[in-house]
Protein backbone atom coordinates (compact mmCIF):
# COMPACT_ATOMS: atom_id res chain seq x y z
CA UNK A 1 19.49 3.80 12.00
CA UNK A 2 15.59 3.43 11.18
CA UNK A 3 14.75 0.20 9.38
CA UNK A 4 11.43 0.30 7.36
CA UNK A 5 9.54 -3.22 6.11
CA UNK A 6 8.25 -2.61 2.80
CA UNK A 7 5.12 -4.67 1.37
CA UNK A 8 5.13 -5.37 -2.23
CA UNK A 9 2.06 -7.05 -4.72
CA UNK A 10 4.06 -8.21 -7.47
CA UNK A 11 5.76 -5.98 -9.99
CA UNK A 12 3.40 -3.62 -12.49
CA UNK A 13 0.49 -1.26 -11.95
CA UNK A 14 -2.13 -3.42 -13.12
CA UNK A 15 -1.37 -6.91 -11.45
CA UNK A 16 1.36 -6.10 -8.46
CA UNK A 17 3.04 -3.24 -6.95
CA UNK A 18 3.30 0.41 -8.85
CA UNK A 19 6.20 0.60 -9.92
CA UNK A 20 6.70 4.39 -9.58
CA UNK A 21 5.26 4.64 -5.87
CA UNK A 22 7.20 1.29 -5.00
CA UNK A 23 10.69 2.89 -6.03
CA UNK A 24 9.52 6.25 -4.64
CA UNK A 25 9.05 4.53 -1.58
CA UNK A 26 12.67 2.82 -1.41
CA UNK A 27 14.40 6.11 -2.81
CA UNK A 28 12.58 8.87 -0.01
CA UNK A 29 13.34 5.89 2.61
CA UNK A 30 17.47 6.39 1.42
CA UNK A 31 17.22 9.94 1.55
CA UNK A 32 16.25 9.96 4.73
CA UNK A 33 19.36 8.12 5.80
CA UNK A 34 16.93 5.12 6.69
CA UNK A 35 17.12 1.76 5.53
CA UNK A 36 14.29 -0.95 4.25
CA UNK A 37 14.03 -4.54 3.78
CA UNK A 38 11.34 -5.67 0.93
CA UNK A 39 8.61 -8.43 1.51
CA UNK A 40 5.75 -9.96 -0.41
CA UNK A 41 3.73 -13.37 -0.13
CA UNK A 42 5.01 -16.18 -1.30
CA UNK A 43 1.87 -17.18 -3.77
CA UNK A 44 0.72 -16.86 -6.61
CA UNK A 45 -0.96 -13.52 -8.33
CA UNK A 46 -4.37 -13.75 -8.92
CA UNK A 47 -3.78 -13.26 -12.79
CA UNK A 48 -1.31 -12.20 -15.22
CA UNK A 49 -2.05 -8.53 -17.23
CA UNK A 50 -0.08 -7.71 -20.90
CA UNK A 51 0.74 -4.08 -19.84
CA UNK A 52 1.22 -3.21 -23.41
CA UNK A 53 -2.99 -4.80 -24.04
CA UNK A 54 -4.17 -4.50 -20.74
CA UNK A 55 -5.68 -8.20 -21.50
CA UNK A 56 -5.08 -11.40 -19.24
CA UNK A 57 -2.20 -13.84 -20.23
CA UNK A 58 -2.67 -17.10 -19.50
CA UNK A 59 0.30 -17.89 -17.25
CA UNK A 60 1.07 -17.70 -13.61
CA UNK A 61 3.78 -15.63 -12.09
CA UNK A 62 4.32 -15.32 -8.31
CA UNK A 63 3.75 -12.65 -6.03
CA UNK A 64 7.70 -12.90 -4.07
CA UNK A 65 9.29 -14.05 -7.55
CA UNK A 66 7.62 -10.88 -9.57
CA UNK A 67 8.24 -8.34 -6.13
CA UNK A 68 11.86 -9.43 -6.44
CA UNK A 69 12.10 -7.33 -9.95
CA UNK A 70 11.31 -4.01 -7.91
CA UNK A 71 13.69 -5.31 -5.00
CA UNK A 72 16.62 -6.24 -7.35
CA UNK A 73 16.41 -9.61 -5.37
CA UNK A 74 16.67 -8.46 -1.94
CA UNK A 75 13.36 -9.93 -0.57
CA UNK A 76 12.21 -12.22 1.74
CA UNK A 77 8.55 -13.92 2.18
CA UNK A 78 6.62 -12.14 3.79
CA UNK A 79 5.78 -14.94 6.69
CA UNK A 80 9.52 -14.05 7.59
CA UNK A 81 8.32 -10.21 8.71
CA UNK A 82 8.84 -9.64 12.52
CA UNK A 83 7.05 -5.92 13.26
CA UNK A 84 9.67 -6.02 16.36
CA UNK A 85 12.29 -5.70 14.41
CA UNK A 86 11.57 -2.69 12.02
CA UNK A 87 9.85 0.88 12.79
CA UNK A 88 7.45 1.31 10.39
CA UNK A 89 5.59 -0.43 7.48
CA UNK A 90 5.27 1.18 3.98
CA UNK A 91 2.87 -0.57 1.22
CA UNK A 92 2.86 1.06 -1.93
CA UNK A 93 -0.57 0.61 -4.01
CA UNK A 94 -1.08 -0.43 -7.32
CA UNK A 95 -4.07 -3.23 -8.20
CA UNK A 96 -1.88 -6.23 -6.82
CA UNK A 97 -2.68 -4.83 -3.49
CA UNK A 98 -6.55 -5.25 -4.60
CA UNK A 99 -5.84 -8.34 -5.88
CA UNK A 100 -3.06 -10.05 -4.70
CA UNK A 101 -2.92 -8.57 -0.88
CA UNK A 102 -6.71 -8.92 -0.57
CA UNK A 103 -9.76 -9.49 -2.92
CA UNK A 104 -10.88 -5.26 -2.64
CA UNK A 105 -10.64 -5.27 -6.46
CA UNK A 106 -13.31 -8.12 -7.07
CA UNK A 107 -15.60 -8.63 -4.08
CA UNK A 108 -15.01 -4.35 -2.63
CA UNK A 109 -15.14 -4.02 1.20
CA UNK A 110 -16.42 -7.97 1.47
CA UNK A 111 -13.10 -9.07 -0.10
CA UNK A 112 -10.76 -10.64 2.32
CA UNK A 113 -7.33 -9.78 3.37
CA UNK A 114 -4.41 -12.33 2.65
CA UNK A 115 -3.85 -13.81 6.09
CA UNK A 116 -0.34 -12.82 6.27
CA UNK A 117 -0.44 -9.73 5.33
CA UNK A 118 -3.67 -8.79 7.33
CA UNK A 119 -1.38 -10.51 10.12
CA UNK A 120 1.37 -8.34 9.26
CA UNK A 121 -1.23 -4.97 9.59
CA UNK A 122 -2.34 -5.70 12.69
CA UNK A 123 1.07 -6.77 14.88
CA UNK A 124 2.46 -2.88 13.57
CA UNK A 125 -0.48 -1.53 14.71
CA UNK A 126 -0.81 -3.33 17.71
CA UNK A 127 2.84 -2.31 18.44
CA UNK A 128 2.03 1.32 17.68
CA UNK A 129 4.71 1.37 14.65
CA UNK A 130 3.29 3.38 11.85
CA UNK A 131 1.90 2.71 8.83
CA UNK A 132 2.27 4.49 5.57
CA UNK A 133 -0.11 3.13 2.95
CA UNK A 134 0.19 4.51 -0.61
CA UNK A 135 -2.97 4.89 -3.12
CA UNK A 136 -5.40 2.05 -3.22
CA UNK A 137 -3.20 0.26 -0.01
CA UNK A 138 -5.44 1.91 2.50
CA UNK A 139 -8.60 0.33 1.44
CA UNK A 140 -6.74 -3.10 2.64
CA UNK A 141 -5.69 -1.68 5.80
CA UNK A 142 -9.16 -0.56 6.72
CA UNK A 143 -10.22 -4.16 5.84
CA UNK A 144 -7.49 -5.53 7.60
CA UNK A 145 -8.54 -3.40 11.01
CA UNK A 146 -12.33 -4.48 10.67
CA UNK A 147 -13.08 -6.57 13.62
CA UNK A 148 -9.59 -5.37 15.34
CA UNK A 149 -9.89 -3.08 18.79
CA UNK A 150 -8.52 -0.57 16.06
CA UNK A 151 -9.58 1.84 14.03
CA UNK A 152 -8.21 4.91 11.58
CA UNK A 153 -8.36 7.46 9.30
CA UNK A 154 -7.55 7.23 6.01
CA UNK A 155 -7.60 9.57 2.43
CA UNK A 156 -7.86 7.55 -1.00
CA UNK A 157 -7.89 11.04 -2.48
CA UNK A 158 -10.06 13.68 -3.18
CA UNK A 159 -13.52 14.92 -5.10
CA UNK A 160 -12.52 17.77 -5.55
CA UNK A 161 -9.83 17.30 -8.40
CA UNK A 162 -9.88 15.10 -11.60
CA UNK A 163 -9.47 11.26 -10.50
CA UNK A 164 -9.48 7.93 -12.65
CA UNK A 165 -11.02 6.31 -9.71
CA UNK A 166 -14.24 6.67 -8.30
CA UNK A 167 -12.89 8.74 -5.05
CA UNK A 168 -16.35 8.95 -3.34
CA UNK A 169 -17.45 5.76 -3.81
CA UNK A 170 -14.33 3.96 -2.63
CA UNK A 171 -14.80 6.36 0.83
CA UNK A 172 -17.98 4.97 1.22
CA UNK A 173 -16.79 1.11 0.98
CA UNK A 174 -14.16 2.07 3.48
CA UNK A 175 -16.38 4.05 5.82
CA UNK A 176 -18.91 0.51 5.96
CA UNK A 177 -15.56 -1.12 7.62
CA UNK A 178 -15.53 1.53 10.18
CA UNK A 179 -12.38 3.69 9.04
CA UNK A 180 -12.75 7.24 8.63
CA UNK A 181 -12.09 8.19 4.85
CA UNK A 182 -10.61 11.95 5.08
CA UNK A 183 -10.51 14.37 1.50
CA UNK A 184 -7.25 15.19 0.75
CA UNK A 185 -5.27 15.83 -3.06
CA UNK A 186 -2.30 14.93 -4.27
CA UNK A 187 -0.26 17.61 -2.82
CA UNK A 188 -1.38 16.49 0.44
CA UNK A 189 -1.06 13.27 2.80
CA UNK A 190 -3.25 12.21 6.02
CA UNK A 191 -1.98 11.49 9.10
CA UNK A 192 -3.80 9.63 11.89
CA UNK A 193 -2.40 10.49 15.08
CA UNK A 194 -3.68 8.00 16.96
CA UNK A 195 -3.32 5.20 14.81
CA UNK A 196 0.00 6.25 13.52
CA UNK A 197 -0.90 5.55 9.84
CA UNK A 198 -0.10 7.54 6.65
CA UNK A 199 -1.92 7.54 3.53
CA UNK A 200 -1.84 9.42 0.42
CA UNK A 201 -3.17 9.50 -2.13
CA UNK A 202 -1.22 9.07 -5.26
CA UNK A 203 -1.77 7.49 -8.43
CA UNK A 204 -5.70 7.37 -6.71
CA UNK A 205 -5.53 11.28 -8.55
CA UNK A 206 -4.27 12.27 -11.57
CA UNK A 207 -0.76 13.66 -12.19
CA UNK A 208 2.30 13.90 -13.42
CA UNK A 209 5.25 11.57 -12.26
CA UNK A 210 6.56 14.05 -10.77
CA UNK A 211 3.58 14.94 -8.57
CA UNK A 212 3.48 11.39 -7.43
CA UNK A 213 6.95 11.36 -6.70
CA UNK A 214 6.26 14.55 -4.09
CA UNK A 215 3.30 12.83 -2.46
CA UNK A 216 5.31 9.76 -2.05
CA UNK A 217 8.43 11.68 -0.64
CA UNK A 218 6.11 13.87 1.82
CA UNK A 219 4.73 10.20 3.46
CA UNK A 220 7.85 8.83 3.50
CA UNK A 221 9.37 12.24 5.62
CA UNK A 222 6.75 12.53 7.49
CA UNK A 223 6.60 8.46 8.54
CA UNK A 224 10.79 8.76 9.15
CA UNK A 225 10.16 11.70 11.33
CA UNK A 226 7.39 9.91 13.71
């Protein structure tokens, strides 16, 4: 049976993992008749958001303690991942991959990648597992791969459709790291053939929870059936 490693950022759109692609994630992994295993860093977020506000709290919360929410407590630290063991990665988005997985949200493409989990990006890569990286989550891969004797194609969504995001400028940053960025909407998802790494686009686009859900579901197939 396939075994999939799953990233997560914390727990909540604004300061971890989304939630919705995060539990899309696990469920189109099930009903594939694969399994996962869930893994964050063991640190602490960058900052704490009200969701109700969207103002800062002033408390900390950590990034494994919060993922464990999502995970119902079956998580391990992500310095615990071995790529040899599982056939695929999966990292949902949400802006605790921007801020929490790597510093994209503050500094754009100069903002490092958490060591681990740039670590973690490169040994499936290197091992030519694949990749599926949800909504803002391929903006830290392409960091992740700068510098690497790899390189990709990625979407973060498309111009041609209504977006919260700034779609074109967010290809550009991307492109300066030397990855590919590739137009596609939310009823479609990129594959890189020669990198082996999915991305769509998600909650990058507009729509309706049930549109992400079928973005999310069509990675997922299509990473079970590489």
């Amino acid at each position: 049976m396939k075994k999939y490693a799953v990233l997560l950022a914390g727990c909540g759109v604004y300061d971890g993992s989304e939630i919705h692609e995060a539990t899309f994630a696990l469920l189109s992994i099930a009903q594939n008749g694969a399994e996962y295993q869930c893994f964050a860093p063991n640190k602490n977020q960058h900052h704490v958001i009200n969701h109700l506000t969207g103002q800062e709290m002033p408390e900390t919360r950590n990034v494994l303690v919060e993922s464990a929410r999502i995970a119902r407590g079956n998580i391990k630290d992500l310095k615990e991942l071995d790529a040899t063991q599982f056939d695929g990665l999966v990292m949902p988005g949400g802006f605790g991959a921007a801020k929490n997985w790597s510093k994209w949200a503050f500094e754009g493409p100069q903002g490092e990648v958490d060591p681990d989990v740039k670590k973690t990006i490169l040994d499936f890569v290197a091992l030519g597992k694949p990749i599926c990286a949800l909504c803002i989550a391929p903006a830290v891969v392409a960091k992740a791969l700068e510098g690497s004797p790899f390189t990709a194609e990625v979407t973060l969504g498309s111009t041609a459709e209504p977006s919260p995001y700034d779609i074109a400028g967010t290809h550009q940053a991307v492109a300066t790291l030397g990855v590919k960025p590739v137009e596609k909407t939310l009823r479609e998802v990129h594959l890189d053939t020669k990198a082996r790494i999915i991305t769509a686009p998600c909650y990058m686009m507009e729509g309706h929870i049930t549109d992400i859900y079928a973005n999310v579901k069509m990675a997922i197939d299509l990473l079970v059936s590489l």
